[in-house]
PDB file of N, CA and C in Angstrom:
ATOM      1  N   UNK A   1       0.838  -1.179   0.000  1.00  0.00           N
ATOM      2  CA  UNK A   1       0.000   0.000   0.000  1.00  0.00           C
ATOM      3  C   UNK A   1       0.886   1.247   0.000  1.00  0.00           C
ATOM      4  N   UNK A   2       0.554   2.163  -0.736  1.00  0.00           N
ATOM      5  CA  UNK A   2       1.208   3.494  -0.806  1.00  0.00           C
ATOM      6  C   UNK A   2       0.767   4.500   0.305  1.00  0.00           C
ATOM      7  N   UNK A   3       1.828   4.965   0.561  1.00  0.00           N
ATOM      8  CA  UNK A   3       1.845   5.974   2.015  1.00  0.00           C
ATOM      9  C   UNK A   3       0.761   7.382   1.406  1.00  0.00           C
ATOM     10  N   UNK A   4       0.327   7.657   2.268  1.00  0.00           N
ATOM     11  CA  UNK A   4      -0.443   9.185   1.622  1.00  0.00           C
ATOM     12  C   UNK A   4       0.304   9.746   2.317  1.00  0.00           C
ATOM     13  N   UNK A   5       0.354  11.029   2.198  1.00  0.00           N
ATOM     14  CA  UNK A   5       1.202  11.963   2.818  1.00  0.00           C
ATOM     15  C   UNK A   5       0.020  12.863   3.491  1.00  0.00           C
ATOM     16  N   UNK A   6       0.549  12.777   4.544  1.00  0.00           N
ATOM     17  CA  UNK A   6      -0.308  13.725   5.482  1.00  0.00           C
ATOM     18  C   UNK A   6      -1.080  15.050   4.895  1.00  0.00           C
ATOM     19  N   UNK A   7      -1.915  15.694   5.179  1.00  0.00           N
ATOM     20  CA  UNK A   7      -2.570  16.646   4.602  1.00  0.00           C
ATOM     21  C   UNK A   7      -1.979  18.049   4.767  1.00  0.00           C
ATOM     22  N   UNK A   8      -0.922  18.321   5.819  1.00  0.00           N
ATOM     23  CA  UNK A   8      -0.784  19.564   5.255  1.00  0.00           C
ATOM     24  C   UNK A   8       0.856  19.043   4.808  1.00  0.00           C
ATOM     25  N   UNK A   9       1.787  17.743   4.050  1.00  0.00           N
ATOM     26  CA  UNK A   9       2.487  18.046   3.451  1.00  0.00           C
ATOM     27  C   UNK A   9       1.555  18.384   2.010  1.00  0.00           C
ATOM     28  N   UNK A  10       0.697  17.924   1.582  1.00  0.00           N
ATOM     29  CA  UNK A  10       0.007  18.447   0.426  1.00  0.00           C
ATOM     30  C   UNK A  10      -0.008  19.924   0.450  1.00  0.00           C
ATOM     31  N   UNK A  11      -0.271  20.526   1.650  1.00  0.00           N
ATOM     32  CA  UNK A  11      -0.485  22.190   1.338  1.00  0.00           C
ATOM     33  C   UNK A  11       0.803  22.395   0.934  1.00  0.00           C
ATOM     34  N   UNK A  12       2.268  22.113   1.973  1.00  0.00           N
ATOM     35  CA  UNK A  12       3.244  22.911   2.274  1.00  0.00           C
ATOM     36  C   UNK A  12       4.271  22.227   0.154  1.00  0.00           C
ATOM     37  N   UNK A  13       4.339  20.857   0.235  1.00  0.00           N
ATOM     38  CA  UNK A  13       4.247  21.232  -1.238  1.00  0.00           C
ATOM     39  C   UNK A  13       3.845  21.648  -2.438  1.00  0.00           C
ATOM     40  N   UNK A  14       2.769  21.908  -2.360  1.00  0.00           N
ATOM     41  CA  UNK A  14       2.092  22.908  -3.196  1.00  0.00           C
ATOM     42  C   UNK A  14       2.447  24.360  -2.932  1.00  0.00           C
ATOM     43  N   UNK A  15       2.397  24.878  -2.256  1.00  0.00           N
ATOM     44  CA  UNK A  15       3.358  26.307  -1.365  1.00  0.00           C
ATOM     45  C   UNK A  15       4.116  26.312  -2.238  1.00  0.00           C
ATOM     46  N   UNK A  16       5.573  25.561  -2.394  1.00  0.00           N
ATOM     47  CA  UNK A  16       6.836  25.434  -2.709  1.00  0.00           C
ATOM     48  C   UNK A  16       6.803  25.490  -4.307  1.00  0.00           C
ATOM     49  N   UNK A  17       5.762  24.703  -4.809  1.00  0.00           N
ATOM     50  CA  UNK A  17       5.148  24.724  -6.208  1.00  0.00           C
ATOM     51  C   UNK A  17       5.008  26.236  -6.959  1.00  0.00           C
ATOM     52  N   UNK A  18       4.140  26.640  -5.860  1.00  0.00           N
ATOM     53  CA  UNK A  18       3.847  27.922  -6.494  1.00  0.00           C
ATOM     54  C   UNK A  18       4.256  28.920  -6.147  1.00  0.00           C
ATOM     55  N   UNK A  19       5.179  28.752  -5.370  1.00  0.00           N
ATOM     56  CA  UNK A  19       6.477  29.578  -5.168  1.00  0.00           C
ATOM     57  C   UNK A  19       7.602  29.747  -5.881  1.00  0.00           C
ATOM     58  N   UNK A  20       7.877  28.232  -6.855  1.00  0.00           N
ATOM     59  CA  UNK A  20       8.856  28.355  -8.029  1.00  0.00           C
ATOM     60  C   UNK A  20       7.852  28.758  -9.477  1.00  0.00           C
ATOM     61  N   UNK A  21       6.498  28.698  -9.955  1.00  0.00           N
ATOM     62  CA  UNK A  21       5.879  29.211 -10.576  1.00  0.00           C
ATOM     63  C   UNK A  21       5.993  30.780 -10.644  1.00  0.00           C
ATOM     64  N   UNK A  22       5.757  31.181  -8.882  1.00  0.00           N
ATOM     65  CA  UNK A  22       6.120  32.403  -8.898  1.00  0.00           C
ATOM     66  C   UNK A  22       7.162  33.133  -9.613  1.00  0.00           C
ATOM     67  N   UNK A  23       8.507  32.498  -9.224  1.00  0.00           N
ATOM     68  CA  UNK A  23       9.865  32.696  -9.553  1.00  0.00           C
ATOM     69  C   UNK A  23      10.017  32.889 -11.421  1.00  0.00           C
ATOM     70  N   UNK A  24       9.020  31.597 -11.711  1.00  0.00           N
ATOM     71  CA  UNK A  24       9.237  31.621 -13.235  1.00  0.00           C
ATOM     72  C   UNK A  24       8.735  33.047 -13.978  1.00  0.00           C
ATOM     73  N   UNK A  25       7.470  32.836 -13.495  1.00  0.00           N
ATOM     74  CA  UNK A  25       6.790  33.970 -14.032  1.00  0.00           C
ATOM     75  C   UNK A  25       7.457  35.333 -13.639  1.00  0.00           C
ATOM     76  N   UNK A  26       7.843  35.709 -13.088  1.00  0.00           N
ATOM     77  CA  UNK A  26       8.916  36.505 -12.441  1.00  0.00           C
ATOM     78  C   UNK A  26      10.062  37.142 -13.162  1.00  0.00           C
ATOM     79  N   UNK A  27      11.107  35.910 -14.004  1.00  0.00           N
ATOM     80  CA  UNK A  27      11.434  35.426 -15.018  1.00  0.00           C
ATOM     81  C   UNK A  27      11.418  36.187 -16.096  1.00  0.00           C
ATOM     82  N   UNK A  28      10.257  35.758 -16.764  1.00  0.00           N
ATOM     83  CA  UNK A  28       9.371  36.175 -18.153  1.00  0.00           C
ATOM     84  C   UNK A  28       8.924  37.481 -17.606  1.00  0.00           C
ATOM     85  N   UNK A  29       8.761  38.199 -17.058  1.00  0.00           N
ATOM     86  CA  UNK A  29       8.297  39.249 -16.675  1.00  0.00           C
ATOM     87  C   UNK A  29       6.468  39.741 -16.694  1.00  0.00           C
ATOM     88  N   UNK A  30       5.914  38.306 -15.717  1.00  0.00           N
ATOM     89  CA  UNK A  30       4.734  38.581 -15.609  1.00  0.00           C
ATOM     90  C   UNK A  30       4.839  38.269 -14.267  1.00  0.00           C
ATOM     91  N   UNK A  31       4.672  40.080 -13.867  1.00  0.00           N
ATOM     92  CA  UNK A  31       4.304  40.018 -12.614  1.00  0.00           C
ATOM     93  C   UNK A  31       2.998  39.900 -11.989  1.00  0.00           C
ATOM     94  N   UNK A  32       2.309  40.621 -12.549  1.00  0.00           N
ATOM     95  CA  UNK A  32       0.876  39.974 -11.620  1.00  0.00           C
ATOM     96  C   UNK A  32       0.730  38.359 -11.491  1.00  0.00           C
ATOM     97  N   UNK A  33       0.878  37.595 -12.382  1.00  0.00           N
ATOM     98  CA  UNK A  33       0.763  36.422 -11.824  1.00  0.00           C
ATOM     99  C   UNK A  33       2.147  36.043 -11.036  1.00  0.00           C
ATOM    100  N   UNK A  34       2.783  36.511 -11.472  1.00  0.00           N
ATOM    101  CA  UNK A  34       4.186  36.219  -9.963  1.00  0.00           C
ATOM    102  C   UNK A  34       3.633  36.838  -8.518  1.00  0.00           C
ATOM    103  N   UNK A  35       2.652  37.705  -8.388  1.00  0.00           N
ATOM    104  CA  UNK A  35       1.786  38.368  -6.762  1.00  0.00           C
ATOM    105  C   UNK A  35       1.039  37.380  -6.765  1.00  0.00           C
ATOM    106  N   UNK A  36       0.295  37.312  -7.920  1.00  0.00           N
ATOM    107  CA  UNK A  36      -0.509  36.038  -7.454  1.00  0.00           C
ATOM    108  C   UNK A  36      -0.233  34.699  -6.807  1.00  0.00           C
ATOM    109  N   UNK A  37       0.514  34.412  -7.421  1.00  0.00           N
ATOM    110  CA  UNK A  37       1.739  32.689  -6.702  1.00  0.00           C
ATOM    111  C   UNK A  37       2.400  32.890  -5.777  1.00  0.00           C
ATOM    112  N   UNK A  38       2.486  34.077  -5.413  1.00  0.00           N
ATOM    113  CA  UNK A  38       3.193  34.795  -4.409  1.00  0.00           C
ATOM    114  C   UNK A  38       2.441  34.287  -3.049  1.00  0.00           C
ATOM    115  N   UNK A  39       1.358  35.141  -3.480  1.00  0.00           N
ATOM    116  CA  UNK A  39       0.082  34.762  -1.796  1.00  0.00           C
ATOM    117  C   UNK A  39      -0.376  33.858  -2.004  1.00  0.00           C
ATOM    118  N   UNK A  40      -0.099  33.109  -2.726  1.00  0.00           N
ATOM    119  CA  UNK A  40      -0.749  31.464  -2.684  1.00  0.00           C
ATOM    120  C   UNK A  40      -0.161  30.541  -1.972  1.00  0.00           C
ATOM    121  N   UNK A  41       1.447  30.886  -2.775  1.00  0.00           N
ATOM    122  CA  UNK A  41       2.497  30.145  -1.792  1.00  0.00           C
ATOM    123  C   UNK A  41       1.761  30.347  -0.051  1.00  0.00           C
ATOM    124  N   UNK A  42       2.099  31.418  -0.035  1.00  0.00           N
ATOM    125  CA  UNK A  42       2.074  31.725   1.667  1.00  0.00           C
ATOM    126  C   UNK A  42       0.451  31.424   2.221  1.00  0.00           C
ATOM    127  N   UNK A  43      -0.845  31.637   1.388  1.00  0.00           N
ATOM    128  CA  UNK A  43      -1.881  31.060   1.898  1.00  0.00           C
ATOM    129  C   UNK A  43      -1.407  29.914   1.923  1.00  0.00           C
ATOM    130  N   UNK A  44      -0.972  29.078   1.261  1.00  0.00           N
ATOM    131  CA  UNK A  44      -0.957  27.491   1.244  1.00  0.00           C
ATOM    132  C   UNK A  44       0.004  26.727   2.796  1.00  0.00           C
ATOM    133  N   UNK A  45       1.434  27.579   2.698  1.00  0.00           N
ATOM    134  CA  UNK A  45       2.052  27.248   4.006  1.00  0.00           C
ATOM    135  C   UNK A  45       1.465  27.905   5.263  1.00  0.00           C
ATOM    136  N   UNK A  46       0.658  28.658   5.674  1.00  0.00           N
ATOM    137  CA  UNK A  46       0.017  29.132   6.295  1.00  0.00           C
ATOM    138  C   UNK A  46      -1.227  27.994   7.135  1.00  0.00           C
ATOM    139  N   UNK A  47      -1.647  27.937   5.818  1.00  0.00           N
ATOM    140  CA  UNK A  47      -3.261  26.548   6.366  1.00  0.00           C
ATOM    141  C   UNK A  47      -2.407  25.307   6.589  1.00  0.00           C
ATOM    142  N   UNK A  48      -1.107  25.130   5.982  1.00  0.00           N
ATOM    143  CA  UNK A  48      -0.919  23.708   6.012  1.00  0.00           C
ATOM    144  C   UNK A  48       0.137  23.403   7.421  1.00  0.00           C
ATOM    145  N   UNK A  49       0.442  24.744   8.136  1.00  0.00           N
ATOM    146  CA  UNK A  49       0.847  24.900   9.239  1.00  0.00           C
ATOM    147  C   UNK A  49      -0.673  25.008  10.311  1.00  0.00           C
ATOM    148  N   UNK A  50      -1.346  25.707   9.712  1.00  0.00           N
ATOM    149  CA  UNK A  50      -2.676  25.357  11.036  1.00  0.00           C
ATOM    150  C   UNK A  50      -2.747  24.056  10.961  1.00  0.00           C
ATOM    151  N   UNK A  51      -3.507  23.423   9.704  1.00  0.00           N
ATOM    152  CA  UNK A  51      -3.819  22.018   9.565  1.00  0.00           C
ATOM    153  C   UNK A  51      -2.345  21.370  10.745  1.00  0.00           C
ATOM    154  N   UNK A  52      -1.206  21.536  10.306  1.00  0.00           N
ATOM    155  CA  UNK A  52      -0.423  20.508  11.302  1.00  0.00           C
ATOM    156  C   UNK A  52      -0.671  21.029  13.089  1.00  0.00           C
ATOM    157  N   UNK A  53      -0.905  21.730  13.125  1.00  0.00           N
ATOM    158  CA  UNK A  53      -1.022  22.331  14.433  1.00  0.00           C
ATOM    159  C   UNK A  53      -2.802  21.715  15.218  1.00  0.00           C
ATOM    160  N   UNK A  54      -3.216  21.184  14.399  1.00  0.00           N
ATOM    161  CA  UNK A  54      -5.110  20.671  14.856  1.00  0.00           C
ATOM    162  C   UNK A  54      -5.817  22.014  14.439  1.00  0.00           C
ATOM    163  N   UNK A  55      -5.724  22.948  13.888  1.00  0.00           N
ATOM    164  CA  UNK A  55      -6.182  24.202  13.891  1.00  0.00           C
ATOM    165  C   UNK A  55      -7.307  23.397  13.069  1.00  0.00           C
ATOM    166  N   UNK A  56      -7.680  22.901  11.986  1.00  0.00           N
ATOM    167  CA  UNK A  56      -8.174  22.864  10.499  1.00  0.00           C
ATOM    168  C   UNK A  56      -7.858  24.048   9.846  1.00  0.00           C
ATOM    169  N   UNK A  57      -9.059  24.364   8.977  1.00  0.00           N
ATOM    170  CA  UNK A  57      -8.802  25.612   7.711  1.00  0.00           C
ATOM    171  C   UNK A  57      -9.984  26.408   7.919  1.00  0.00           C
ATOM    172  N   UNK A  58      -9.398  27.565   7.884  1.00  0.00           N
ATOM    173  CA  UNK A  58     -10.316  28.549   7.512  1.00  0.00           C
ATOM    174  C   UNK A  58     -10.269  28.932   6.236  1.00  0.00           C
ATOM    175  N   UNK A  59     -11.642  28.869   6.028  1.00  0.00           N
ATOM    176  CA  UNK A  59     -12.042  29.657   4.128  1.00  0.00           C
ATOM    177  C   UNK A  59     -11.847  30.993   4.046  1.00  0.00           C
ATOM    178  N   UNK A  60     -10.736  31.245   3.787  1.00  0.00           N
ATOM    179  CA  UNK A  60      -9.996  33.179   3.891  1.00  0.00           C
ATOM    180  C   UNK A  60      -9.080  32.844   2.699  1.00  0.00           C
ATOM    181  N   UNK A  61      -8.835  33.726   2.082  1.00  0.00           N
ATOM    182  CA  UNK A  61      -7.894  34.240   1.279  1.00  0.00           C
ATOM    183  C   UNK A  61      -7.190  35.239   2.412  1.00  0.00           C
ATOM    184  N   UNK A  62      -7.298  35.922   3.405  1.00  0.00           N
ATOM    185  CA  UNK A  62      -6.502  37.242   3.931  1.00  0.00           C
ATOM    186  C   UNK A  62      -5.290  36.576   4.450  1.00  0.00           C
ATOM    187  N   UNK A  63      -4.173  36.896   4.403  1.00  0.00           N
ATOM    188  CA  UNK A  63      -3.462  36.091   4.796  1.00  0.00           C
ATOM    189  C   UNK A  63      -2.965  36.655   6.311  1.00  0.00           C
ATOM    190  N   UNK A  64      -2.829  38.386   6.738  1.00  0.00           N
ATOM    191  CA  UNK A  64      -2.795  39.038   7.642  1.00  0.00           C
ATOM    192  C   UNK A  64      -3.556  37.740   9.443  1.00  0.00           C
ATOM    193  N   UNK A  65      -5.215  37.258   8.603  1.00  0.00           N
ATOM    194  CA  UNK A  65      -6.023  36.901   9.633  1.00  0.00           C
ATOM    195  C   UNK A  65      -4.900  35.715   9.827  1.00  0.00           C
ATOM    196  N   UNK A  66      -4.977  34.719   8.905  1.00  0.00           N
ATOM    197  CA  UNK A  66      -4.161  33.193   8.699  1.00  0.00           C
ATOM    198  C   UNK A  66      -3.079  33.417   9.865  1.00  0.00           C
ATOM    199  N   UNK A  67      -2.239  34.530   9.111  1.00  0.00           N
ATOM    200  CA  UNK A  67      -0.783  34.905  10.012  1.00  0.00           C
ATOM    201  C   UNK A  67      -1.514  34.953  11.427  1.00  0.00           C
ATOM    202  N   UNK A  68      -2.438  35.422  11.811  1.00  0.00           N
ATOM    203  CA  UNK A  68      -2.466  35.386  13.301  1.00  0.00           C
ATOM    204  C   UNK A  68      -2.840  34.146  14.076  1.00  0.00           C
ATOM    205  N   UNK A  69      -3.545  33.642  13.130  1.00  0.00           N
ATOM    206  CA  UNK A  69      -4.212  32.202  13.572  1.00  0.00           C
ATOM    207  C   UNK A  69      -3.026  31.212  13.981  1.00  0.00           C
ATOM    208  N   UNK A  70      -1.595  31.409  13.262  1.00  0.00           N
ATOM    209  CA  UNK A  70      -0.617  30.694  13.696  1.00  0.00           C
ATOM    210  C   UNK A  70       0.513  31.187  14.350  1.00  0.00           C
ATOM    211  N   UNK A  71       0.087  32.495  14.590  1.00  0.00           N
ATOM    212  CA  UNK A  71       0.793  33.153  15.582  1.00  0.00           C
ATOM    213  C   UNK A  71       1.952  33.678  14.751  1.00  0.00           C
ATOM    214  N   UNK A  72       1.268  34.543  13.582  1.00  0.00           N
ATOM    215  CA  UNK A  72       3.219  34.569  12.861  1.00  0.00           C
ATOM    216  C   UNK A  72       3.800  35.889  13.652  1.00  0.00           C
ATOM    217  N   UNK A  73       4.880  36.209  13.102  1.00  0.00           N
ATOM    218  CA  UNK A  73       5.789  37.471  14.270  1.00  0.00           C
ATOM    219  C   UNK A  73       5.237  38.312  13.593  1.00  0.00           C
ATOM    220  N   UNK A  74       5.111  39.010  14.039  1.00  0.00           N
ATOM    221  CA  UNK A  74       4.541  39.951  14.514  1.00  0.00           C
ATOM    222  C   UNK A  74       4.940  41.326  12.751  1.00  0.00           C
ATOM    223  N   UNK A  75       6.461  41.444  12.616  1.00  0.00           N
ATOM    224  CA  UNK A  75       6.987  41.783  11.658  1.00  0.00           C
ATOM    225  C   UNK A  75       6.431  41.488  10.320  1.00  0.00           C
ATOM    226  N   UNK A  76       5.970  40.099  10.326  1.00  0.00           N
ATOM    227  CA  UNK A  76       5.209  39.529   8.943  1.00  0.00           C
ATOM    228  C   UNK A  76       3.993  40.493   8.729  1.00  0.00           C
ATOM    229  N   UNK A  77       3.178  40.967   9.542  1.00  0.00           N
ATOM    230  CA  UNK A  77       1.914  41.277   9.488  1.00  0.00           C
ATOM    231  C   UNK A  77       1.729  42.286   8.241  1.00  0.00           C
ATOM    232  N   UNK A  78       2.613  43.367   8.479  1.00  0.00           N
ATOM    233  CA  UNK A  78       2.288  44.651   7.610  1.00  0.00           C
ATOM    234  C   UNK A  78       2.290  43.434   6.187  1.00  0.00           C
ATOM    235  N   UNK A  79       3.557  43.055   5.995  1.00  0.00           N
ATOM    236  CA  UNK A  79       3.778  42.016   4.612  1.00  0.00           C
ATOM    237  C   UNK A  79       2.539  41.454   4.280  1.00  0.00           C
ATOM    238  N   UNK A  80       2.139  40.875   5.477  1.00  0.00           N
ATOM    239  CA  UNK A  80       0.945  39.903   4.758  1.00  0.00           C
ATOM    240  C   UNK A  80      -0.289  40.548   4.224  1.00  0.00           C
ATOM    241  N   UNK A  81      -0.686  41.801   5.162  1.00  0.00           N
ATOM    242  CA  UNK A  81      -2.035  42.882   4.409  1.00  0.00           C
ATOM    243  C   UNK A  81      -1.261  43.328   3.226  1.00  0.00           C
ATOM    244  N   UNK A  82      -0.548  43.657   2.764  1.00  0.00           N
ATOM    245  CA  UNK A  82       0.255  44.172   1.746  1.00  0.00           C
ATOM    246  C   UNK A  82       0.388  43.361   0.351  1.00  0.00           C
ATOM    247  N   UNK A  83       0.765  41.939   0.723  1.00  0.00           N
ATOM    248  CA  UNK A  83       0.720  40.602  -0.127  1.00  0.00           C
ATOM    249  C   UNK A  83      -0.992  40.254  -0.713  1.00  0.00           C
ATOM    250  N   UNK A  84      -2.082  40.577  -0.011  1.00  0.00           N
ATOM    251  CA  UNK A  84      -3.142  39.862   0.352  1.00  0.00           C
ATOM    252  C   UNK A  84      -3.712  41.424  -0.702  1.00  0.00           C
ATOM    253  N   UNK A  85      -3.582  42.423  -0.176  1.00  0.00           N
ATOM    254  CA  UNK A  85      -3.749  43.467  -1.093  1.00  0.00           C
ATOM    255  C   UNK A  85      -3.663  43.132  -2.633  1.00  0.00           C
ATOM    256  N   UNK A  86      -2.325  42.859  -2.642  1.00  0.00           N
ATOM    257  CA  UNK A  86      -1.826  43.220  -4.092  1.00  0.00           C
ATOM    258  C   UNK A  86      -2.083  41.842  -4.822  1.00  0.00           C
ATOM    259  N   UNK A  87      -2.462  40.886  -4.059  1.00  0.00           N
ATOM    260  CA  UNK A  87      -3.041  39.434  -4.869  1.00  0.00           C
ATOM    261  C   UNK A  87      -4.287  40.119  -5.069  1.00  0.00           C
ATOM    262  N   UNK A  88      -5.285  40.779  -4.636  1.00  0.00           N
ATOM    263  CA  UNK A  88      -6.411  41.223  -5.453  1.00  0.00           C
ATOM    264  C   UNK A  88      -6.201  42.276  -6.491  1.00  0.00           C
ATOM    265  N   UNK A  89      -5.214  43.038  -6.298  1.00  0.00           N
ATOM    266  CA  UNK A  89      -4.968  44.004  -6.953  1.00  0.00           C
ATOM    267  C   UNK A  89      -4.504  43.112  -8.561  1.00  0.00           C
ATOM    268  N   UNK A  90      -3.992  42.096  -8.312  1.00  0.00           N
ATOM    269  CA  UNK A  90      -2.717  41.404  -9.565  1.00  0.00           C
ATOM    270  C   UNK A  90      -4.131  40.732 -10.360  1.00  0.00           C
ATOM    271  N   UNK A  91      -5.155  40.589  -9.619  1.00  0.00           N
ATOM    272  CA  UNK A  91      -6.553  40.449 -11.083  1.00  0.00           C
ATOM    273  C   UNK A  91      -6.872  41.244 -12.006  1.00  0.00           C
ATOM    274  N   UNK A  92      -6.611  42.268 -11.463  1.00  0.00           N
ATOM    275  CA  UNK A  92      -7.789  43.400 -11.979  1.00  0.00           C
ATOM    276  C   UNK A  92      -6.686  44.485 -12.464  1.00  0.00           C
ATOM    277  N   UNK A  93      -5.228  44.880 -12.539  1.00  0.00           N
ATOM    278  CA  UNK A  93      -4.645  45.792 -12.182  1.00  0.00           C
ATOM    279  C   UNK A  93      -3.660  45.211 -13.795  1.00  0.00           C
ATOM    280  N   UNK A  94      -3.540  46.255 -14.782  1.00  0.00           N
ATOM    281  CA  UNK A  94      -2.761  45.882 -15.570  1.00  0.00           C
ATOM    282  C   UNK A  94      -1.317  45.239 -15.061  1.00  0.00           C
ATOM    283  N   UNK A  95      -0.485  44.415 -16.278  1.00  0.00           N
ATOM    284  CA  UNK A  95       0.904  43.910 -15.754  1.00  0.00           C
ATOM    285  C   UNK A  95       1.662  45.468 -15.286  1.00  0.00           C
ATOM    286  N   UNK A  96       1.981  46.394 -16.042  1.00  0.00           N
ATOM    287  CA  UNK A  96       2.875  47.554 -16.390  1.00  0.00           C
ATOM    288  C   UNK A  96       2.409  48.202 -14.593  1.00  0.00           C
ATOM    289  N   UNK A  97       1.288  47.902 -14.217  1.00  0.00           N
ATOM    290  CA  UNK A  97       1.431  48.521 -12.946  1.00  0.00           C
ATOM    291  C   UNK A  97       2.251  48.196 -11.254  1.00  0.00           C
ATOM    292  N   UNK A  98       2.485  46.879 -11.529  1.00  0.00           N
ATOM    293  CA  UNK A  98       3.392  45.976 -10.845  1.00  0.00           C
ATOM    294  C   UNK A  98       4.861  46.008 -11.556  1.00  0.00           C
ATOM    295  N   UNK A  99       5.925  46.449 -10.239  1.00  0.00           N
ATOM    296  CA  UNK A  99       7.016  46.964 -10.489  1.00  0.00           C
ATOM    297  C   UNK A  99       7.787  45.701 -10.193  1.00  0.00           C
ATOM    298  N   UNK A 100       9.116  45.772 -11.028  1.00  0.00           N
ATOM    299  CA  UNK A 100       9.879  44.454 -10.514  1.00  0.00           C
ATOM    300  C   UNK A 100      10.220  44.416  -9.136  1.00  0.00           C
ATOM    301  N   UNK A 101      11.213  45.734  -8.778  1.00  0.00           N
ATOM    302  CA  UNK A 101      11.432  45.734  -7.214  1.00  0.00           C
ATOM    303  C   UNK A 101      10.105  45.297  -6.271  1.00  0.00           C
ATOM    304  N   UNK A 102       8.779  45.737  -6.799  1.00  0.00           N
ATOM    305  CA  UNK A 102       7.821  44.994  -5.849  1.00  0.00           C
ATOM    306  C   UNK A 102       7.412  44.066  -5.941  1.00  0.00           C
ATOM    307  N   UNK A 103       7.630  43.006  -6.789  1.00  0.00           N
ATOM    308  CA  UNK A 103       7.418  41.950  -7.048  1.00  0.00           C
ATOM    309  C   UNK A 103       8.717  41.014  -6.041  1.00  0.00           C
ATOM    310  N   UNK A 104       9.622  41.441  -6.529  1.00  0.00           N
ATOM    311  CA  UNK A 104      10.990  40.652  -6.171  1.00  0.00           C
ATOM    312  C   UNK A 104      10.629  41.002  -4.306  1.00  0.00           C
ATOM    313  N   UNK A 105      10.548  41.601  -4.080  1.00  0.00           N
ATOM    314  CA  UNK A 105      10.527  41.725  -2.573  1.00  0.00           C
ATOM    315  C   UNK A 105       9.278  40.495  -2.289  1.00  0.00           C
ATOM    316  N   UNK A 106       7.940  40.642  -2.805  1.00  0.00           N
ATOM    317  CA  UNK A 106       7.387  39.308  -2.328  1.00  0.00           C
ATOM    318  C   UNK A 106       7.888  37.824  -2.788  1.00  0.00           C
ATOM    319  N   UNK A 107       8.476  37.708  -3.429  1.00  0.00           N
ATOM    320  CA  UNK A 107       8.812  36.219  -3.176  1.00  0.00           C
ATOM    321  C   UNK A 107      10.058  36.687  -2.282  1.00  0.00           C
ATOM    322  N   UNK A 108      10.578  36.859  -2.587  1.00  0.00           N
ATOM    323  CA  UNK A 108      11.866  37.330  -0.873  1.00  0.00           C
ATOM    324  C   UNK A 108      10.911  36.553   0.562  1.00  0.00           C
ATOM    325  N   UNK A 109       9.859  37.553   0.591  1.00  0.00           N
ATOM    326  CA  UNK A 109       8.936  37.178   1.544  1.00  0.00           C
ATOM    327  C   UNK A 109       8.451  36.279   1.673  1.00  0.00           C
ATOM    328  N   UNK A 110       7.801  35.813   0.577  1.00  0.00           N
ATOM    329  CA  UNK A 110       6.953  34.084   0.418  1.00  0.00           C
ATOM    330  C   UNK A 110       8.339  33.128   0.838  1.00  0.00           C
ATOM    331  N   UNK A 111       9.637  33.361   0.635  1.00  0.00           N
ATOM    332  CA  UNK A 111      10.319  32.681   0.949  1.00  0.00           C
ATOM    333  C   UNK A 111      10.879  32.744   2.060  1.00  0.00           C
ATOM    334  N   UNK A 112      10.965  33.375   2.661  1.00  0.00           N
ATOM    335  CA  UNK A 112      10.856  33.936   4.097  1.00  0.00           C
ATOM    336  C   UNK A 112       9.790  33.022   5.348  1.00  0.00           C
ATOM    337  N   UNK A 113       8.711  33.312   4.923  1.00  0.00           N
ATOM    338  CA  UNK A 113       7.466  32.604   5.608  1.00  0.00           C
ATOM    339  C   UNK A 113       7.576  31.516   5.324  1.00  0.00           C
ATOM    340  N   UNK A 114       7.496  30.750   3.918  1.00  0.00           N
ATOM    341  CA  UNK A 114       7.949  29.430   3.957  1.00  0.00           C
ATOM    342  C   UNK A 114       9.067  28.964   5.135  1.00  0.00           C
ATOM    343  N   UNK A 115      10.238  29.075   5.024  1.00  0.00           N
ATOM    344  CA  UNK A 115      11.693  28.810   5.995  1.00  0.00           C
ATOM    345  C   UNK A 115      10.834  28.696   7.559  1.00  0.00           C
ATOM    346  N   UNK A 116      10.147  30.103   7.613  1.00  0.00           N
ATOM    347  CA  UNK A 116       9.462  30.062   9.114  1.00  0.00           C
ATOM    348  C   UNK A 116       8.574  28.974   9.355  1.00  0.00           C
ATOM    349  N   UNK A 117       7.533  28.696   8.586  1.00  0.00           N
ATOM    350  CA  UNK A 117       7.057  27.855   8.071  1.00  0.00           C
ATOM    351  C   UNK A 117       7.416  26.346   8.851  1.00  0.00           C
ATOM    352  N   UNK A 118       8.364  26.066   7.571  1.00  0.00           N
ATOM    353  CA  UNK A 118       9.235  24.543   8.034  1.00  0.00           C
ATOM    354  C   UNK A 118      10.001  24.584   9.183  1.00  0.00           C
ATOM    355  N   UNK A 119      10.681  25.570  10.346  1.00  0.00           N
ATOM    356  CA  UNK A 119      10.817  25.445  11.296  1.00  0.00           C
ATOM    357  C   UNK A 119       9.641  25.424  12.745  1.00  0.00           C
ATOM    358  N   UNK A 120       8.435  25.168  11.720  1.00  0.00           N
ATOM    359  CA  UNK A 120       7.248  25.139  13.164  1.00  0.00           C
ATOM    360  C   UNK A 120       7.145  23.678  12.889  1.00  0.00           C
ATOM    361  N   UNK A 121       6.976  22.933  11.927  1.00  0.00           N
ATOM    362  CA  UNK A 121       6.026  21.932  11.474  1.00  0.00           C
ATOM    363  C   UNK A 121       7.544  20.709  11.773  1.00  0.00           C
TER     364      UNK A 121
END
């Protein structure tokens, strides 16, 4: 019989997934969908750190609330309303309005929270 892998390694690799998606797109120079993969990553390691913790999931996209639910530091917070922002913004908001320097700083971050991330779990 094949092992399943626990339910939040499913989140936390998927995280990592779309954290190098991020990177690609990034790359090619499409940033809105690089914000987008951005807060996905970090929604995804976020729930899949509650999920390991007994928390379950909350149905949120905000990632600010998530971050508190697992107690992130405190420092993350501004990042995460900021990230959670600009993932709605990266629908609706032409590419040309998303700057590289602000792009490159969130995966910095998504990679950041990830690391924090894998030292809880």
């Amino acid at each position: 019989m094949v092992n399943e892998k626990e339910e939040f390694e499913k989140w936390l690799e998927q995280a990592d997934i779309d954290l190098d998606s991020a990177k690609y797109n990034f790359n090619g120079e499409k940033y809105s969908v690089a914000i987008f993969l951005c807060q996905q990553s970090v929604e995804k390691g976020l729930k899949a750190l509650m999920i390991k913790n007994g928390k379950g999931l909350i149905r949120t996209h905000d990632l600010a609330k998530l971050g508190r639910e697992v107690d992130s530091p405190e420092n993350f917070l501004n990042n995460l309303v900021e990230l959670s922002n600009s993932y709605t913004g990266s629908r609706y908001i032409p590419l040309e309005d998303f700057k590289e320097k602000e792009v490159n700083s969130f995966i910095k971050f998504a990679e950041e929270v990830l690391i924090w991330i894998r030292k809880r779990i």
